[in-house]
Every structure is written in structure tokens, then in C-alpha cells.
C-alpha atoms as a PDB file:
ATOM      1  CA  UNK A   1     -39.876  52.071 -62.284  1.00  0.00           C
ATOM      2  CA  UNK A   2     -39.729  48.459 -63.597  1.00  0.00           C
ATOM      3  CA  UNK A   3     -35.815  48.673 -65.242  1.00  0.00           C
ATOM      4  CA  UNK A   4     -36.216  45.129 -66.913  1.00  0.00           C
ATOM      5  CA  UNK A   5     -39.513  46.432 -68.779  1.00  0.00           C
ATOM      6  CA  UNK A   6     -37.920  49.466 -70.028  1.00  0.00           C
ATOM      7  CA  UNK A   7     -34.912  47.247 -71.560  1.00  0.00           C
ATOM      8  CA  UNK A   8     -37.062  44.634 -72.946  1.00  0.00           C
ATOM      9  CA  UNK A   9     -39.449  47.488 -74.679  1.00  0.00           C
ATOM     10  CA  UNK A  10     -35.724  49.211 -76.088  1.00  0.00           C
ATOM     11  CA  UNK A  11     -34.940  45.990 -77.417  1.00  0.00           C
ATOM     12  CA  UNK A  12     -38.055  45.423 -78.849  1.00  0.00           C
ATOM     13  CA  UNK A  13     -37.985  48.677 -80.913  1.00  0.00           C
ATOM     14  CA  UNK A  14     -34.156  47.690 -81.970  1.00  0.00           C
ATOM     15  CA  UNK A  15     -33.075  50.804 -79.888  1.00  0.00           C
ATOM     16  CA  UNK A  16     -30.031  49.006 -79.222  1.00  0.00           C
ATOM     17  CA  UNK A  17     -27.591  51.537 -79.063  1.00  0.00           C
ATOM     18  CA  UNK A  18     -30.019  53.337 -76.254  1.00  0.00           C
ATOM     19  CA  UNK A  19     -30.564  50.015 -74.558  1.00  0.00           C
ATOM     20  CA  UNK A  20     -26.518  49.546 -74.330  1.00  0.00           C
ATOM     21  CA  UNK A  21     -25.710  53.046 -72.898  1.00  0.00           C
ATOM     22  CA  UNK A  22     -28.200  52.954 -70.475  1.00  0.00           C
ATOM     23  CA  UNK A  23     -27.489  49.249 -69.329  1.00  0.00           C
ATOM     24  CA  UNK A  24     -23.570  50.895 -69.269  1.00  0.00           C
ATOM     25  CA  UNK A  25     -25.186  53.663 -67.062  1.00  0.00           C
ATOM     26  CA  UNK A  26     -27.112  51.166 -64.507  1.00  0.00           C
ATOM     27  CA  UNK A  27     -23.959  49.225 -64.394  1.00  0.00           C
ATOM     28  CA  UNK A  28     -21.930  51.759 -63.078  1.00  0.00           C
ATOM     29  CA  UNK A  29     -24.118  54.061 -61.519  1.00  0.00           C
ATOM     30  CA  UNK A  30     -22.947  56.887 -63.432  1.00  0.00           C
ATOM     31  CA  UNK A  31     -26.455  58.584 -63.840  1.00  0.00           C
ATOM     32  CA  UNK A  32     -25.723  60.581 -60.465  1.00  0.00           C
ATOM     33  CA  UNK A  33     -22.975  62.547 -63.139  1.00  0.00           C
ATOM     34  CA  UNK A  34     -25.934  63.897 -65.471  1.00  0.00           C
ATOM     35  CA  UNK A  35     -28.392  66.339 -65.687  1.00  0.00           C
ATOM     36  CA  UNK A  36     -31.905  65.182 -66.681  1.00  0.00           C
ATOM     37  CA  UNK A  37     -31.222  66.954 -69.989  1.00  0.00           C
ATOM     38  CA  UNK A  38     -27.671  65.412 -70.265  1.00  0.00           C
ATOM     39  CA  UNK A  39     -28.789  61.988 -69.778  1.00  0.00           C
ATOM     40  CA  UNK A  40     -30.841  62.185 -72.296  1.00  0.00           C
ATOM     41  CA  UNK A  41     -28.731  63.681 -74.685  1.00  0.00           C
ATOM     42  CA  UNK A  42     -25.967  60.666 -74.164  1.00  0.00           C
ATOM     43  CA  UNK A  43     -28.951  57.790 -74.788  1.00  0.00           C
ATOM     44  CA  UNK A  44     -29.930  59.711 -78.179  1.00  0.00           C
ATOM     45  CA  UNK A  45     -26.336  60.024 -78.954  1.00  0.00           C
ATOM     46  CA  UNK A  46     -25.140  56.483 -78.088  1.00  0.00           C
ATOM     47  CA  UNK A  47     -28.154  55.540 -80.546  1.00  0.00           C
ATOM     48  CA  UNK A  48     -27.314  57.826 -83.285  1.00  0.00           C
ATOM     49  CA  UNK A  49     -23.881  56.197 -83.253  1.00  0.00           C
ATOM     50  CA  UNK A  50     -24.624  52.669 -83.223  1.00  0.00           C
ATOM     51  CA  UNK A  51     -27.263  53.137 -86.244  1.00  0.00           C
ATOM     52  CA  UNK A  52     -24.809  55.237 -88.112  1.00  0.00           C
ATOM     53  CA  UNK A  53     -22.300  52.529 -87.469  1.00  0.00           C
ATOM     54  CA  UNK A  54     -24.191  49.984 -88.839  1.00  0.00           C
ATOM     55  CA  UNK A  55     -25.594  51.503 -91.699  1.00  0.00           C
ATOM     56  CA  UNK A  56     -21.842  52.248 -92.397  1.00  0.00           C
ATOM     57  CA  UNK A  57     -20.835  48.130 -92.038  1.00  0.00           C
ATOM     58  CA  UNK A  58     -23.798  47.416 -94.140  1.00  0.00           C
ATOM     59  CA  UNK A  59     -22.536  49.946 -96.569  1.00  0.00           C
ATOM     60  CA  UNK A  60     -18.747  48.659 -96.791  1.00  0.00           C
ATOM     61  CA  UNK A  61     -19.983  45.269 -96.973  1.00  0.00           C
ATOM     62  CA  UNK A  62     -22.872  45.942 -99.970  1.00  0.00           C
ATOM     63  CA  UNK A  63     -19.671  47.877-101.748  1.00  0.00           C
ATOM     64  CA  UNK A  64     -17.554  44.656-101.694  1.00  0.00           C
ATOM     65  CA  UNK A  65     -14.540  46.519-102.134  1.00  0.00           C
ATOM     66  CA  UNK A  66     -10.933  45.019-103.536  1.00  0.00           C
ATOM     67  CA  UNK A  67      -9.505  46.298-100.029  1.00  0.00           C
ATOM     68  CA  UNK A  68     -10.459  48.581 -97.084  1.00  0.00           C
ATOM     69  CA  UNK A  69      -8.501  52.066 -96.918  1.00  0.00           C
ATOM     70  CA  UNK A  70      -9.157  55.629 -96.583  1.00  0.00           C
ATOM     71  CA  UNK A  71      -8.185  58.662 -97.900  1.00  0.00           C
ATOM     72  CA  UNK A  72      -5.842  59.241 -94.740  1.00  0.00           C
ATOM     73  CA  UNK A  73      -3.779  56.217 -95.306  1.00  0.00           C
ATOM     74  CA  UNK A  74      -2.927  57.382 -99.150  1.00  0.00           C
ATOM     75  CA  UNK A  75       1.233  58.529 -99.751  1.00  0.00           C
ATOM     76  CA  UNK A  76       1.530  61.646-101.861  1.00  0.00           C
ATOM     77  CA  UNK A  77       5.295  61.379-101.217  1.00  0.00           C
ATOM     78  CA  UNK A  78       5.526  58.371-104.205  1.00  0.00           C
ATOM     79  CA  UNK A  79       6.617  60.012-107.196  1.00  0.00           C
ATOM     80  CA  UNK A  80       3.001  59.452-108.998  1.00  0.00           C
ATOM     81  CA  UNK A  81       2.076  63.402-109.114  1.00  0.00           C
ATOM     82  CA  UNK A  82      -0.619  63.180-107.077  1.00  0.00           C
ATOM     83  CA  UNK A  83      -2.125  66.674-106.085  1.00  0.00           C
ATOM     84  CA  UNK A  84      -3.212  66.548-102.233  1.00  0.00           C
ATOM     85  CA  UNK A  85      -5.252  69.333-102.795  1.00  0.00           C
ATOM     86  CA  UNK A  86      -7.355  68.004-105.537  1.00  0.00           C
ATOM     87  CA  UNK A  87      -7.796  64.593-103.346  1.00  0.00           C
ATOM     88  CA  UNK A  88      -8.883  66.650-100.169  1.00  0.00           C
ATOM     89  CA  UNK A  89     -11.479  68.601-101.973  1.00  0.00           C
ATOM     90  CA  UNK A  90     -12.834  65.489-103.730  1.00  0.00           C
ATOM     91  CA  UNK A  91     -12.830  64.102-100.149  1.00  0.00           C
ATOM     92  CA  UNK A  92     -16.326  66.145 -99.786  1.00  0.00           C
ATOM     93  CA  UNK A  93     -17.888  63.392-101.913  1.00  0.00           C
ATOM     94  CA  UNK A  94     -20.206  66.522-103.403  1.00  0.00           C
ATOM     95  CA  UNK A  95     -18.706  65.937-106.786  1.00  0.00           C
ATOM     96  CA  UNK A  96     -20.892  61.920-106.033  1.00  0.00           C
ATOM     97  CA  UNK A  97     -23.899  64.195-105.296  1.00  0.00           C
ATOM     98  CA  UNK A  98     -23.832  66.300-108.324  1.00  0.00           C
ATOM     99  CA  UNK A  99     -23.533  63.208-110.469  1.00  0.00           C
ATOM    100  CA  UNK A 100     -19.918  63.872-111.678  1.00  0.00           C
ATOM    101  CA  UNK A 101     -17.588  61.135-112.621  1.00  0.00           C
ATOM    102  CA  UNK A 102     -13.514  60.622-111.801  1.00  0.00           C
ATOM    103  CA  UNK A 103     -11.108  59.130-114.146  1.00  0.00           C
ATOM    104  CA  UNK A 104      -8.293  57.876-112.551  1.00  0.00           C
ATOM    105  CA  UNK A 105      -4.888  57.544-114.489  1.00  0.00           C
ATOM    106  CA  UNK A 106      -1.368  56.214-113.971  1.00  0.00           C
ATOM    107  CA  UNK A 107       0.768  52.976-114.787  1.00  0.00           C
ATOM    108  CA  UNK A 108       0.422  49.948-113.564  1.00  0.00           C
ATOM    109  CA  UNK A 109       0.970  49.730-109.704  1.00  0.00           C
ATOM    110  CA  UNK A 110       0.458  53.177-109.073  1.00  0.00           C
ATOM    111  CA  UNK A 111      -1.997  53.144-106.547  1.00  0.00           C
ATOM    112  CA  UNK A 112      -4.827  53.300-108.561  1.00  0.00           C
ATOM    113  CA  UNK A 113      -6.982  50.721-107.178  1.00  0.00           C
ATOM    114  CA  UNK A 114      -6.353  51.820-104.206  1.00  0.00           C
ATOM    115  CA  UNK A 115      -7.157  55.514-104.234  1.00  0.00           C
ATOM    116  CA  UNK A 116     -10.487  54.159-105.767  1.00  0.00           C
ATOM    117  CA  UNK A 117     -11.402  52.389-102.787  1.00  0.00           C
ATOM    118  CA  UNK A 118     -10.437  55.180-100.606  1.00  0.00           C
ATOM    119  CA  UNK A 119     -13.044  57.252-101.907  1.00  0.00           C
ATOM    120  CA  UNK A 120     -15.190  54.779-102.497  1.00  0.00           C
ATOM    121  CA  UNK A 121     -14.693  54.376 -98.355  1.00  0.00           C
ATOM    122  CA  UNK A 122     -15.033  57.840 -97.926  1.00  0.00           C
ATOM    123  CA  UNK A 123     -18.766  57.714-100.093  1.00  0.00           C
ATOM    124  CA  UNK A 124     -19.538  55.105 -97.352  1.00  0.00           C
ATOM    125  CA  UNK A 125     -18.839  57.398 -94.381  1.00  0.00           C
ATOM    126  CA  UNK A 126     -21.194  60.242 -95.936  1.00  0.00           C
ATOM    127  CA  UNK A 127     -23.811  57.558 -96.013  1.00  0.00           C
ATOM    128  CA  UNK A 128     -23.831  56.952-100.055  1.00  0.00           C
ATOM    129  CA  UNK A 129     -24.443  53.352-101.467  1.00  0.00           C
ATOM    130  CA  UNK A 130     -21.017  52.434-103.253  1.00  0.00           C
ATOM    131  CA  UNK A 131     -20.448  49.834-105.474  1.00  0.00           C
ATOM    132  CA  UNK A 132     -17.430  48.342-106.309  1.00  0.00           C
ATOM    133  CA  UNK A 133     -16.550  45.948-109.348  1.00  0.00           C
ATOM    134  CA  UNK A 134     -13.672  45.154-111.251  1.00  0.00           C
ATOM    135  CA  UNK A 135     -14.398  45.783-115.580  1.00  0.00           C
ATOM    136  CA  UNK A 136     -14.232  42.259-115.941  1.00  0.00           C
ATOM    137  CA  UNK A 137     -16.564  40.795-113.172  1.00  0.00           C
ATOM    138  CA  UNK A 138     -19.255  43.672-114.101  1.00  0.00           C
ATOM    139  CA  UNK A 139     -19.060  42.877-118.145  1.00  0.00           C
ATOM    140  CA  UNK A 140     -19.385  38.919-116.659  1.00  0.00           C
ATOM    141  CA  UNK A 141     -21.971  39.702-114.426  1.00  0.00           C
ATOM    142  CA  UNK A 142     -23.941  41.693-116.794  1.00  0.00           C
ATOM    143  CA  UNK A 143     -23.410  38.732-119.601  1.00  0.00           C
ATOM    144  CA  UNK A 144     -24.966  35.953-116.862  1.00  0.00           C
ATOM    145  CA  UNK A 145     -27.634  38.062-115.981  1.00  0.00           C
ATOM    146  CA  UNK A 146     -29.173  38.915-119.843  1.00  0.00           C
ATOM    147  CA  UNK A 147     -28.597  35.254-120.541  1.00  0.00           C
ATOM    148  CA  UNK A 148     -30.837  34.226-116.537  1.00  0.00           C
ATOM    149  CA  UNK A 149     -33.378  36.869-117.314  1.00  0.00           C
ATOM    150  CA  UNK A 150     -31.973  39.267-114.290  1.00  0.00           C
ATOM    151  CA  UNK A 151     -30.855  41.684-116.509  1.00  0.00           C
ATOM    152  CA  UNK A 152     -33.002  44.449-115.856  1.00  0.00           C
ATOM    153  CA  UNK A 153     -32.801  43.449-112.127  1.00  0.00           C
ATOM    154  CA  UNK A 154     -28.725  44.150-112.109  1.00  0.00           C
ATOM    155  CA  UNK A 155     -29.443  47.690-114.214  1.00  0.00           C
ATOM    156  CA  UNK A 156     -31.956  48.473-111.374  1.00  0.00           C
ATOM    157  CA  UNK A 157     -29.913  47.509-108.764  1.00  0.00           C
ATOM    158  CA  UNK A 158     -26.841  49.465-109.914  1.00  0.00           C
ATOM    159  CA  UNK A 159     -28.842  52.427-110.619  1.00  0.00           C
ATOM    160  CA  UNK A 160     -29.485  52.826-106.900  1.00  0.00           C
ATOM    161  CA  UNK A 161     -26.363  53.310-105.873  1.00  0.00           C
ATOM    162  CA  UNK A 162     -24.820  56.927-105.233  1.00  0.00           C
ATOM    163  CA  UNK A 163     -20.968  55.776-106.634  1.00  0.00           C
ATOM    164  CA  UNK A 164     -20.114  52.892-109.365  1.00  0.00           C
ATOM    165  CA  UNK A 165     -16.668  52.156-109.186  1.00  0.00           C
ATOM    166  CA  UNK A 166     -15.564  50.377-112.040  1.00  0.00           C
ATOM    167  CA  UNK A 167     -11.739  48.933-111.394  1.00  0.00           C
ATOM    168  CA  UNK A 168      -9.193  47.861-113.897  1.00  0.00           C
ATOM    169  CA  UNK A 169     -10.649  48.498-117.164  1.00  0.00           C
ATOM    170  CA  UNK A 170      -8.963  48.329-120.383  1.00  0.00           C
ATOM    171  CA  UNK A 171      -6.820  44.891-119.535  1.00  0.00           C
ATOM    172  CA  UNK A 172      -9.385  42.942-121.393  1.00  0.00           C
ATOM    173  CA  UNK A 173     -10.877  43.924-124.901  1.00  0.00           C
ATOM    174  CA  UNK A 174     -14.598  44.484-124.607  1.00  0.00           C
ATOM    175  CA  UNK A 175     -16.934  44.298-127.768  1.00  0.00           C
ATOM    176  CA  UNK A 176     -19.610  45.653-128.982  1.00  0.00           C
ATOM    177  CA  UNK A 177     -22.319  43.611-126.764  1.00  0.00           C
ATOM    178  CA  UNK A 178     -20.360  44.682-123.970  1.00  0.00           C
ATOM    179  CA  UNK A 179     -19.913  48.522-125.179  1.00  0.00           C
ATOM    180  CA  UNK A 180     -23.793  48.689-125.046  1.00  0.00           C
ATOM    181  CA  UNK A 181     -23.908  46.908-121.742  1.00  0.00           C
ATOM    182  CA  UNK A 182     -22.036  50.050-120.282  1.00  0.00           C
ATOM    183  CA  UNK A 183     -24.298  52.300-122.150  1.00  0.00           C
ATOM    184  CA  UNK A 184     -27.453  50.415-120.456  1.00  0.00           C
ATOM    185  CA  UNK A 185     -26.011  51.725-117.401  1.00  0.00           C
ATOM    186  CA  UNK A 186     -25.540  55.540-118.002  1.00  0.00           C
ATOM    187  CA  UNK A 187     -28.611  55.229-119.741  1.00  0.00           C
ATOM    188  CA  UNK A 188     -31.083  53.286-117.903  1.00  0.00           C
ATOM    189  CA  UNK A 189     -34.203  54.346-116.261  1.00  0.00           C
ATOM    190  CA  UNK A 190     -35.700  51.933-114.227  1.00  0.00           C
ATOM    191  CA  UNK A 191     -35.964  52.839-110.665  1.00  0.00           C
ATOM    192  CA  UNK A 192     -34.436  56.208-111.233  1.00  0.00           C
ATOM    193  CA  UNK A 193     -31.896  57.155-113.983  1.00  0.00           C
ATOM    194  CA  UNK A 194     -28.581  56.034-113.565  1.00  0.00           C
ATOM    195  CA  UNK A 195     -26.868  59.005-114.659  1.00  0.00           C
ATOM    196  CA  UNK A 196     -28.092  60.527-111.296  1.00  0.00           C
ATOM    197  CA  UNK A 197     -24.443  58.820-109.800  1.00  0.00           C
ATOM    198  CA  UNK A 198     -21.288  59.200-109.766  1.00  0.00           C
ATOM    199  CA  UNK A 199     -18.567  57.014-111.547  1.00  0.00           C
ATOM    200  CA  UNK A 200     -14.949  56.153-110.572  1.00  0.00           C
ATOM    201  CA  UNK A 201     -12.740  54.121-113.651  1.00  0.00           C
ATOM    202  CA  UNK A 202      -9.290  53.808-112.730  1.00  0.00           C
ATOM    203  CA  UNK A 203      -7.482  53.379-115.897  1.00  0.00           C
ATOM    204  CA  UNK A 204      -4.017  52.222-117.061  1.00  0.00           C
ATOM    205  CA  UNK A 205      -2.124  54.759-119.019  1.00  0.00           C
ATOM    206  CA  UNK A 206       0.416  53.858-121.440  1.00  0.00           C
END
């Protein structure tokens, strides 16, 4: 068996994750330790993992979130009401795949950024496209690309995401050009309708 062929053809169909466990294997001459059926089992694995993990890095990075948390790292002990309950169940992420949207209250510096992101995280580890904007960057965004001719591009590309989190909205006054900017989005059926996502809009209550 020609080892050095069998690498180069695993690299060659980007089975990276398989080439690096068995290279880990040859290296330390744990294949004695397995069963034919085991061995095989820990290459498939090993390259399971590493495509899941970089789907998962490609996934954070397309979201471009405001920061990087989970739903682990959020503090129900701050007096902000928060229901654990209701935060574990939306933890699923099925209300994203039924198309249902969250509206997230609370003053200002409240967490509410930041529980955003944690779900929007937690879309990313069940494998859903996330995207992550603030109100004011999307409205700005959206007003460059009518005036560029990528208008219809942007609606497209936002419709194929699972989750559209839309961050700190209501600080600036939108008008009516703007209104019917968000509308193109619930509304728009390019690629596939864009009411087929879910929406997260963290809003400041007074």
C-alpha cells in the first residue's frame, strides 16, 4: 500500500479532516487499537467534524456579528426578568425554521444586543445562515445599494438567510423610503420569499 498516494488522493478530494486523523493514526501507530470497522468509523467521524467546523466558521464569519457569545454565557440572575425557560426552549432554533420572528425588549443596557447574538450563535451551530446588522447600517446599506443598482442583489442575498437579526432599531427615525425598504424584505420574492425566515429586533423600551 503506497501511504503517500492515499494522502495526496485525500487531499485532493479536500478530505482533510480524514487525511489529518489518519496522518494522526500513522504517526502514532495507534491503528493496532481499532477494529477494521472502528477505524473506519473514527476517519468518517474526524471528517464529519472538521466540515461541520468549518461550515460553522464560515457561518459566524458571513453573520458578522456585534460580538461572539452563546446562550450559556447569558445571566438570568440581573434583575431584567428574563424567563430561562422561554430562552432554553427558543434555544431549539425551530421557532427560525417555522419562520417565526422574536422581539426583544428592555432598556438600554439590558443585554439586549447581546442575547441577540447568542441566538443568532446558536442558529449558526444548527447550521442556519444568520445575518446580523445593526437598523442603521441595513437602512444605509439598503440606501447605497438602490442608488449602485445592487438593490435587488442585497434583497436576494438577505432572503437566503435562515435568521435576520436586525440590532438597535428605533435610535434613529426612519422615513417613509426606509419603511418600504423593510417591507421589500418581508415581502420579496426573488430567490425564494423572504418571509420563509426568521427575524430577531431587539428594541428599546421606554
Amino acid at each position: 500500500m503506497n501511504i503517500t498516494a492515499t494522502l495526496e488522493k485525500l487531499n485532493a478530494m479536500r478530505l482533510q479532516g480524514f487525511e489529518q486523523a489518519y496522518r494522526n493514526i500513522l504517526d502514532s501507530a495507534v491503528q493496532e487499537k481499532f477494529t477494521p470497522d472502528e477505524l473506519i468509523a473514527h476517519l468518517v467521524d474526524a471528517e464529519f467534524d472538521d466540515k461541520y467546523n468549518r461550515k460553522l466558521k464560515r457561518l459566524i464569519k458571513t453573520a458578522n456579528f456585534k460580538q461572539q457569545v452563546s446562550i450559556e454565557q447569558v445571566d438570568y440572575h440581573l434583575p431584567r426578568t428574563l424567563d430561562k425557560n422561554i430562552v432554553l426552549r427558543l434555544q431549539s432554533c425551530d421557532w427560525i425554521n417555522k419562520a417565526r420572528d422574536l422581539l426583544i425588549t428592555g432598556a438600554t443596557g439590558t443585554g439586549k444586543s447581546f442575547l441577540a447574538c447568542a441566538f443568532g450563535m446558536q442558529a449558526c451551530i444548527n447550521e442556519l445562515k444568520t445575518l446580523y446588522y445593526t437598523a442603521n447600517n441595513l437602512l444605509d446599506k439598503m440606501t447605497y445599494a438602490k442608488a449602485d443598482g445592487t438593490y435587488f442583489k442585497m434583497l436576494d442575498s438577505i432572503s437566503k438567510a435562515k435568521l435576520l437579526i436586525i440590532d438597535d432599531f428605533g435610535l434613529r427615525k426612519i422615513d417613509n423610503k426606509q419603511c418600504n425598504m423593510l417591507l421589500d424584505i418581508i415581502g420579496y420574492n426573488g430567490s425564494k420569499c423572504a418571509t420563509d425566515f426568521g427575524v430577531i429586533v431587539p428594541v428599546i423600551s421606554v
